[in-house]
PDB file of N, CA and C in Angstrom:
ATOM      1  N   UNK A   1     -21.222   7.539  25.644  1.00  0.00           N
ATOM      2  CA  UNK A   1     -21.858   7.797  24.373  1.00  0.00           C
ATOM      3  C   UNK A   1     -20.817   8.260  23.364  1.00  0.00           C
ATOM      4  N   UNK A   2     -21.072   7.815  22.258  1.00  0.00           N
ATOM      5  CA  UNK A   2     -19.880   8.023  20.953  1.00  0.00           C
ATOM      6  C   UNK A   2     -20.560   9.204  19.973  1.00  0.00           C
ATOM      7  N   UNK A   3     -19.317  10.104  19.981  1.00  0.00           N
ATOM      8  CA  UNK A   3     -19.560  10.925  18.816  1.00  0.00           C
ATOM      9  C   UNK A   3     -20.291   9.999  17.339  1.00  0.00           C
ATOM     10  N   UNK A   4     -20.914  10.868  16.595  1.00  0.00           N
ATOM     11  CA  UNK A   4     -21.218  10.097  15.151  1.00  0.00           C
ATOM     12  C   UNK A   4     -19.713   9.828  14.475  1.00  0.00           C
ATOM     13  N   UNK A   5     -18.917  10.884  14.496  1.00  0.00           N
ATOM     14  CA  UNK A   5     -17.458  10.837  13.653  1.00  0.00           C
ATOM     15  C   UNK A   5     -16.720   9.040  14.377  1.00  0.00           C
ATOM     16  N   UNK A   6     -16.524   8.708  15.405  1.00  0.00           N
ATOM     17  CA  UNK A   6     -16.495   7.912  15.969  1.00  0.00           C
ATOM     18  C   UNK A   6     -16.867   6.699  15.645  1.00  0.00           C
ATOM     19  N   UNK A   7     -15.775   5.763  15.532  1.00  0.00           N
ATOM     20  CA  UNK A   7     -16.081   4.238  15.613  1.00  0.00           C
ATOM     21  C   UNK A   7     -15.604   3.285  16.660  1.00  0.00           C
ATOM     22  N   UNK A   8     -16.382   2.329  16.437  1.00  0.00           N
ATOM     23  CA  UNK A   8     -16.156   1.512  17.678  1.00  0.00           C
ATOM     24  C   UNK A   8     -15.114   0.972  17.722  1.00  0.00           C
ATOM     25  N   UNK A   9     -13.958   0.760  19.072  1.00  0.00           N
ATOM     26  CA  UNK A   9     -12.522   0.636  19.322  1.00  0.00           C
ATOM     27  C   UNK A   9     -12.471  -0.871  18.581  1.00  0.00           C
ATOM     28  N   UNK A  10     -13.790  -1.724  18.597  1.00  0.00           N
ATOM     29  CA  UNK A  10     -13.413  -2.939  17.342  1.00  0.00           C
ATOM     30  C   UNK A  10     -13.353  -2.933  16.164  1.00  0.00           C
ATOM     31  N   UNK A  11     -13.821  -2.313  15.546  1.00  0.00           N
ATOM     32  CA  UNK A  11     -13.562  -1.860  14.034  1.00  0.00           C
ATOM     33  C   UNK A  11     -12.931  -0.693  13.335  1.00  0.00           C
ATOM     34  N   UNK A  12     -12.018  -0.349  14.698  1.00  0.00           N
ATOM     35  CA  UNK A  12     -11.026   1.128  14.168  1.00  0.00           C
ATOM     36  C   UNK A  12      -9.735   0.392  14.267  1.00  0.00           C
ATOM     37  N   UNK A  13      -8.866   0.282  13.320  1.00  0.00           N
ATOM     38  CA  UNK A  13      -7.490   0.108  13.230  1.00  0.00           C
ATOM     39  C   UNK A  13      -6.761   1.543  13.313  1.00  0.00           C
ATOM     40  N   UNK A  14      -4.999   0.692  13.557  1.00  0.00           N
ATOM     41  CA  UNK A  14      -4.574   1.889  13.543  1.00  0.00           C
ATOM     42  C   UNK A  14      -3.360   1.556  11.681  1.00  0.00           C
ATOM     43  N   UNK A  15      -3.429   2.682  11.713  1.00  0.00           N
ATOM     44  CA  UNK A  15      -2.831   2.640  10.367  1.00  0.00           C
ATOM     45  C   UNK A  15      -1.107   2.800  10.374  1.00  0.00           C
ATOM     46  N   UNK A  16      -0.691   1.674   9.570  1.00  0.00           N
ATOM     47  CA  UNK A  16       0.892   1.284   9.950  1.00  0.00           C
ATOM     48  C   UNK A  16       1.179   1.649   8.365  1.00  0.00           C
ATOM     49  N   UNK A  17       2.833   1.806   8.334  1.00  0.00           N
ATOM     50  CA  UNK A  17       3.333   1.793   7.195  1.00  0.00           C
ATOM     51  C   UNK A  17       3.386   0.525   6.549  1.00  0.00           C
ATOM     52  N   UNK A  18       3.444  -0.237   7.174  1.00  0.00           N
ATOM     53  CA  UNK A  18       3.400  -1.657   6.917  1.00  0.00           C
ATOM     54  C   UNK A  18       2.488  -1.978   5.987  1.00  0.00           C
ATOM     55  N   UNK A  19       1.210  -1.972   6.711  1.00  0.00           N
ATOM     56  CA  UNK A  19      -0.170  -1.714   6.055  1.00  0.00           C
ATOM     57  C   UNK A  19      -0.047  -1.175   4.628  1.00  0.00           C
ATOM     58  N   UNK A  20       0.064  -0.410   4.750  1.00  0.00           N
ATOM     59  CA  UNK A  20       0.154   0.955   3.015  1.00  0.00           C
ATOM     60  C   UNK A  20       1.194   0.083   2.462  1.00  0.00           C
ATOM     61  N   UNK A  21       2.260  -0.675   3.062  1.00  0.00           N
ATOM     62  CA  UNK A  21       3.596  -0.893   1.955  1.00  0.00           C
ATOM     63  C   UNK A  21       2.645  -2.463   1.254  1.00  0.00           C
ATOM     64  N   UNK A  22       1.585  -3.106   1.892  1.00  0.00           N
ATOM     65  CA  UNK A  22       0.577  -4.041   1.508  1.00  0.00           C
ATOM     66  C   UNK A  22      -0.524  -3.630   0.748  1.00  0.00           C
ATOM     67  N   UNK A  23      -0.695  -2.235   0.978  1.00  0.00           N
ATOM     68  CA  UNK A  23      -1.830  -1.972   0.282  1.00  0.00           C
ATOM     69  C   UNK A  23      -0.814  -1.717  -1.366  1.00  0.00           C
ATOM     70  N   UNK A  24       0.024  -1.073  -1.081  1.00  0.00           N
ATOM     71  CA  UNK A  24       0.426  -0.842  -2.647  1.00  0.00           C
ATOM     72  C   UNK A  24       0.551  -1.571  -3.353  1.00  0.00           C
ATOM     73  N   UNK A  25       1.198  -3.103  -2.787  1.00  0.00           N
ATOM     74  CA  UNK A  25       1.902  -4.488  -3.296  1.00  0.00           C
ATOM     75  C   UNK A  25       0.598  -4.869  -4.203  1.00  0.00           C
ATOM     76  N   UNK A  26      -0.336  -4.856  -3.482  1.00  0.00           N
ATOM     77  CA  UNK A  26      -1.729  -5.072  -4.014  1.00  0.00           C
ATOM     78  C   UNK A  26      -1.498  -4.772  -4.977  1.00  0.00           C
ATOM     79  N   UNK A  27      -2.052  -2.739  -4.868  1.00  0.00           N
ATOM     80  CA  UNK A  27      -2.361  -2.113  -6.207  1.00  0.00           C
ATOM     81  C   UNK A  27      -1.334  -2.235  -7.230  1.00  0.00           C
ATOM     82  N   UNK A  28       0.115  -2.446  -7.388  1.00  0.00           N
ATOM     83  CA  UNK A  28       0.810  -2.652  -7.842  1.00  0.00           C
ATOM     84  C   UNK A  28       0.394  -4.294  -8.713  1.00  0.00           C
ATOM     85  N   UNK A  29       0.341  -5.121  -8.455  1.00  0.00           N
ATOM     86  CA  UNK A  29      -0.375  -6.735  -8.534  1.00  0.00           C
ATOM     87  C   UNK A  29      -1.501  -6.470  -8.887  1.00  0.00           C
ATOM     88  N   UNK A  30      -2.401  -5.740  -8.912  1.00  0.00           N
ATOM     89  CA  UNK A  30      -3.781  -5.381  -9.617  1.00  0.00           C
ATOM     90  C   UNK A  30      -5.149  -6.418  -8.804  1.00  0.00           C
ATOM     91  N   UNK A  31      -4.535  -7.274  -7.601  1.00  0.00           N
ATOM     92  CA  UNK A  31      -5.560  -8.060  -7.101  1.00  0.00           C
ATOM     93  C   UNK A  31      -5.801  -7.360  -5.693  1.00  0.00           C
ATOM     94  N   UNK A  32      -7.338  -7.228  -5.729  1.00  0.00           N
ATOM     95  CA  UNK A  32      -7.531  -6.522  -4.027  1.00  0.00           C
ATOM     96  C   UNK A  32      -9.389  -6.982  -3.854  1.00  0.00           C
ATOM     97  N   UNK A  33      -9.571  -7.365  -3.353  1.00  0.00           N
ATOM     98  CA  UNK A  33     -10.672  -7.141  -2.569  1.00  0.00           C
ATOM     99  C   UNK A  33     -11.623  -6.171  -2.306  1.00  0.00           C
ATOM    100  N   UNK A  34     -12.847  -5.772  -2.857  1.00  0.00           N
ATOM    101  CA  UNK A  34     -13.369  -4.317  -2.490  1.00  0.00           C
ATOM    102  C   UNK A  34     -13.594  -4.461  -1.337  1.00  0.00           C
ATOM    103  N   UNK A  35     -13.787  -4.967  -0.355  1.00  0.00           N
ATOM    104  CA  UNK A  35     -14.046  -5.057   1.102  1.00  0.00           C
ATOM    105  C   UNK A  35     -12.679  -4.641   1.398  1.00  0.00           C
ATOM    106  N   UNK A  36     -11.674  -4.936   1.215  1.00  0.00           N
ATOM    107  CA  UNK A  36     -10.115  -4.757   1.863  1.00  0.00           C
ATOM    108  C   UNK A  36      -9.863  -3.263   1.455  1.00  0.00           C
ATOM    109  N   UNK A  37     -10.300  -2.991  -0.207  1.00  0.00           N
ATOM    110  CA  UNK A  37     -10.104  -1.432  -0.692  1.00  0.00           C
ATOM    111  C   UNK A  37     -10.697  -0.586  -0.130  1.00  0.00           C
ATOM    112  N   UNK A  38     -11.949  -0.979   0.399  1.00  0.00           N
ATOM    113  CA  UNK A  38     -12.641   0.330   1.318  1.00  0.00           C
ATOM    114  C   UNK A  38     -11.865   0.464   2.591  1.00  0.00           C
ATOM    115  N   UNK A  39     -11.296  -0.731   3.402  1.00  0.00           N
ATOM    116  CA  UNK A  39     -11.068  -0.669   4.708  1.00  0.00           C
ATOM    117  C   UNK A  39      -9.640  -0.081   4.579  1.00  0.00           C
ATOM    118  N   UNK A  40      -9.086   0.111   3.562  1.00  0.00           N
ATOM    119  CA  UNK A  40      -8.044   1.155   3.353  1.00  0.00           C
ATOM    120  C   UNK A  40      -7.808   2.163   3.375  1.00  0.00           C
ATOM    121  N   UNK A  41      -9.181   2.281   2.123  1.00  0.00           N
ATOM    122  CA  UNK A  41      -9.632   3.723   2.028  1.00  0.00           C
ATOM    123  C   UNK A  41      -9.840   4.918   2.928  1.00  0.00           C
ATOM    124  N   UNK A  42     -10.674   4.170   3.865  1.00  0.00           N
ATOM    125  CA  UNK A  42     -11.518   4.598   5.240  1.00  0.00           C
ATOM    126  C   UNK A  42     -10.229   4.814   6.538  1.00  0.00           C
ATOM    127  N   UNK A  43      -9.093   3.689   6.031  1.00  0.00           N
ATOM    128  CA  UNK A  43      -8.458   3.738   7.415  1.00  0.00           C
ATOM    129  C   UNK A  43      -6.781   4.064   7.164  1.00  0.00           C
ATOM    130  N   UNK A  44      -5.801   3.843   6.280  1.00  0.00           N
ATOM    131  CA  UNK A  44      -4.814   4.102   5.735  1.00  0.00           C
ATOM    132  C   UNK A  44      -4.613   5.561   5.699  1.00  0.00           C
ATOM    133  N   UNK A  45      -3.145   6.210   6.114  1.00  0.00           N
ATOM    134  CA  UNK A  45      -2.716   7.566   6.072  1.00  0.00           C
ATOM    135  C   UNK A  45      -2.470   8.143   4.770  1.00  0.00           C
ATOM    136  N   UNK A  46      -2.981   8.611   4.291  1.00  0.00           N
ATOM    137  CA  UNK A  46      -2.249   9.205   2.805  1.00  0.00           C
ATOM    138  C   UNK A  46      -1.200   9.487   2.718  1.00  0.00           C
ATOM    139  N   UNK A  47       0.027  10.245   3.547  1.00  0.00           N
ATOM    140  CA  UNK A  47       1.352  10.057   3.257  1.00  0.00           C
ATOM    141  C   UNK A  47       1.601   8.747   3.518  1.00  0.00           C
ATOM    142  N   UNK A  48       1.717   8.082   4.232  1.00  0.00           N
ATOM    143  CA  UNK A  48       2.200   6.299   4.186  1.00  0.00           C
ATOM    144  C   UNK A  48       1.944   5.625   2.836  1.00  0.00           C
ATOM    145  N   UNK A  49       0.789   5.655   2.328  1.00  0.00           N
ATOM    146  CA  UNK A  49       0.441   5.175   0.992  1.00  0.00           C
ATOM    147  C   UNK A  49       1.026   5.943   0.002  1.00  0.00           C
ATOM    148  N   UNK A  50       1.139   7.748  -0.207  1.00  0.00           N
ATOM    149  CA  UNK A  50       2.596   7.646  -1.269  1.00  0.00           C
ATOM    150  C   UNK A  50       3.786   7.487  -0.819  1.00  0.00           C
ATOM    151  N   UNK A  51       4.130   7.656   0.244  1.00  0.00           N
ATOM    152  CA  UNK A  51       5.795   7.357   0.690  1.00  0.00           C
ATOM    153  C   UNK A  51       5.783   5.184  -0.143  1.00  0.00           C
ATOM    154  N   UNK A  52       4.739   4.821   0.674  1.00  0.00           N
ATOM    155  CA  UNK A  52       5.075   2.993   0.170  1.00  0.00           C
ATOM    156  C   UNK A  52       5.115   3.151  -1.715  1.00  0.00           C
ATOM    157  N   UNK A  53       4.598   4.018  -2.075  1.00  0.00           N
ATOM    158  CA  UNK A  53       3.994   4.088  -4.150  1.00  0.00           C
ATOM    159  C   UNK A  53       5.383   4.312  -4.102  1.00  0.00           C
ATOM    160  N   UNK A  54       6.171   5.629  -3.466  1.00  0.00           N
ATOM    161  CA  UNK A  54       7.275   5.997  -3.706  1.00  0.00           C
ATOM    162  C   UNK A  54       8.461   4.633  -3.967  1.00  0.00           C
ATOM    163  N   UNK A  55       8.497   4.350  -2.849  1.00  0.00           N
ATOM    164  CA  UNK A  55       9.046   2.999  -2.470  1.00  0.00           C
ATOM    165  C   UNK A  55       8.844   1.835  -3.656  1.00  0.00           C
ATOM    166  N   UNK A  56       7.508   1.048  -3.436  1.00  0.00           N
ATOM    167  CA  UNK A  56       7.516   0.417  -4.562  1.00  0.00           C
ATOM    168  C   UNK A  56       7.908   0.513  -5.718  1.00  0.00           C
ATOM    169  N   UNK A  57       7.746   1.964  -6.232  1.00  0.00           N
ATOM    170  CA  UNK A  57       8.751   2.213  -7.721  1.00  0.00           C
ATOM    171  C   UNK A  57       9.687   2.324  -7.900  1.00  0.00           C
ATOM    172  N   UNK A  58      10.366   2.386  -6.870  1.00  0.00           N
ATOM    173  CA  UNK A  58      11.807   2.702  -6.993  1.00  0.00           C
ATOM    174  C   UNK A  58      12.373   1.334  -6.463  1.00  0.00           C
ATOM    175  N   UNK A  59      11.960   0.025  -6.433  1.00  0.00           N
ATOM    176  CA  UNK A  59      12.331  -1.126  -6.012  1.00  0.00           C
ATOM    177  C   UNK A  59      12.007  -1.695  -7.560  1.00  0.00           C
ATOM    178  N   UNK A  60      10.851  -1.623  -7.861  1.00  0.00           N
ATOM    179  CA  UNK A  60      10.045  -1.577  -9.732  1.00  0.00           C
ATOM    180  C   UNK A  60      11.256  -1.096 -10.533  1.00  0.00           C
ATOM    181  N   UNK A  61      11.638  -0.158 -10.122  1.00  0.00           N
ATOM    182  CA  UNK A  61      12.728   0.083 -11.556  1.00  0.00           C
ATOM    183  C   UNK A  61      14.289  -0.221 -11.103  1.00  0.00           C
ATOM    184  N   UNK A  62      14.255  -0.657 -10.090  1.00  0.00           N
ATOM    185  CA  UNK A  62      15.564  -1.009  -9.938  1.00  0.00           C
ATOM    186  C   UNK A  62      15.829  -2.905 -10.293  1.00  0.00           C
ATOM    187  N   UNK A  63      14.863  -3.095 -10.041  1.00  0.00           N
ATOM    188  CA  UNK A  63      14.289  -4.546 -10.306  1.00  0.00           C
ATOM    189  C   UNK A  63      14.763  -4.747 -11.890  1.00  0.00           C
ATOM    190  N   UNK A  64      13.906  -3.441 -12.671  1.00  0.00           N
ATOM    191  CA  UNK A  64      13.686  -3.582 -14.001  1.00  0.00           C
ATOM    192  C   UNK A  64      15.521  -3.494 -14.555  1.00  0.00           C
ATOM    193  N   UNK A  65      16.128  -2.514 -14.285  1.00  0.00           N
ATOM    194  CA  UNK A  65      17.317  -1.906 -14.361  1.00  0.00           C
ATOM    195  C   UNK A  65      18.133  -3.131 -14.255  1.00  0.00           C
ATOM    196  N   UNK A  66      17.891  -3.949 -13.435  1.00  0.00           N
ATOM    197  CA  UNK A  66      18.916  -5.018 -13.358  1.00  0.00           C
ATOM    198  C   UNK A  66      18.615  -6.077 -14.187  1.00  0.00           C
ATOM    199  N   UNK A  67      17.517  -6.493 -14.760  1.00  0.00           N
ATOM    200  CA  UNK A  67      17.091  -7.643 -15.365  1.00  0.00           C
ATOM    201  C   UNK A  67      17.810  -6.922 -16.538  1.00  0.00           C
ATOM    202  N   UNK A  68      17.923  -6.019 -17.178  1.00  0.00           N
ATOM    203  CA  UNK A  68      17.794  -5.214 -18.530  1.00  0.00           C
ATOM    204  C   UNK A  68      19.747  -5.573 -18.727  1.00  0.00           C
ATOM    205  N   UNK A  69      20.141  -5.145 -16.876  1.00  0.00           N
ATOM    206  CA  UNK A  69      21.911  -5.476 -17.007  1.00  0.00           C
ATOM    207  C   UNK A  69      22.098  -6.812 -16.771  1.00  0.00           C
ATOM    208  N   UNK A  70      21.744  -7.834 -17.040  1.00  0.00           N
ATOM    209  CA  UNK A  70      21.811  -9.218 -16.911  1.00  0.00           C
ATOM    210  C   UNK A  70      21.505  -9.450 -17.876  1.00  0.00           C
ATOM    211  N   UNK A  71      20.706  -9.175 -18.691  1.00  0.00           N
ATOM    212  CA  UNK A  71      20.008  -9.545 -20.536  1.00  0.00           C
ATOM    213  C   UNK A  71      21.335  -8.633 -21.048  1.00  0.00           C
ATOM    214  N   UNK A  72      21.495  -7.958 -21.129  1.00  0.00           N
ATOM    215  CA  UNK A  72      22.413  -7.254 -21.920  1.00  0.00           C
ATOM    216  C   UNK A  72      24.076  -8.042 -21.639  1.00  0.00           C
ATOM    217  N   UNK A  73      24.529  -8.312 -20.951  1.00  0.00           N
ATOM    218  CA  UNK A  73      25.564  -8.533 -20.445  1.00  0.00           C
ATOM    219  C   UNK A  73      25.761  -9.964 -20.927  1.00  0.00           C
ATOM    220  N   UNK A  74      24.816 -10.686 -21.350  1.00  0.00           N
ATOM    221  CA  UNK A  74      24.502 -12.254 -22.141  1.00  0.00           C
ATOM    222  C   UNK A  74      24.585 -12.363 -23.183  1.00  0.00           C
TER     223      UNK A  74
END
């Protein structure tokens, strides 16, 4: 018998950094799925998801930083 807190071992993931570094790419890209946003919501670590925000921005402005030294340098 299963606790209520408890879900069934088929519909419990385990939550990867991987995961979160996909979930951000998303939110970053502005396209997501509300079915995919809840199953995030519900299942994703909160430090993994800001460590990946962390990450993504600092790939975002280094990205930006270089386009800006390639336009300038022309």
């Amino acid at each position: 018998m299963m606790d209520a807190d408890e879900q069934p071992p088929e519909s419990r993931r385990k939550s990867s950094f991987g995961r979160s570094m996909k979930a951000v790419f998303w939110s970053f890209f502005g396209v997501r799925k509300r079915r995919d946003y809840e199953d995030d919501a519900a299942n994703l670590n909160p430090f993994h998801v800001i460590l990946a925000a962390l990450l993504g921005l600092a790939i975002f402005i280094g990205v930006l930083v270089l386009l800006v030294k390639i336009a300038v340098a022309q």
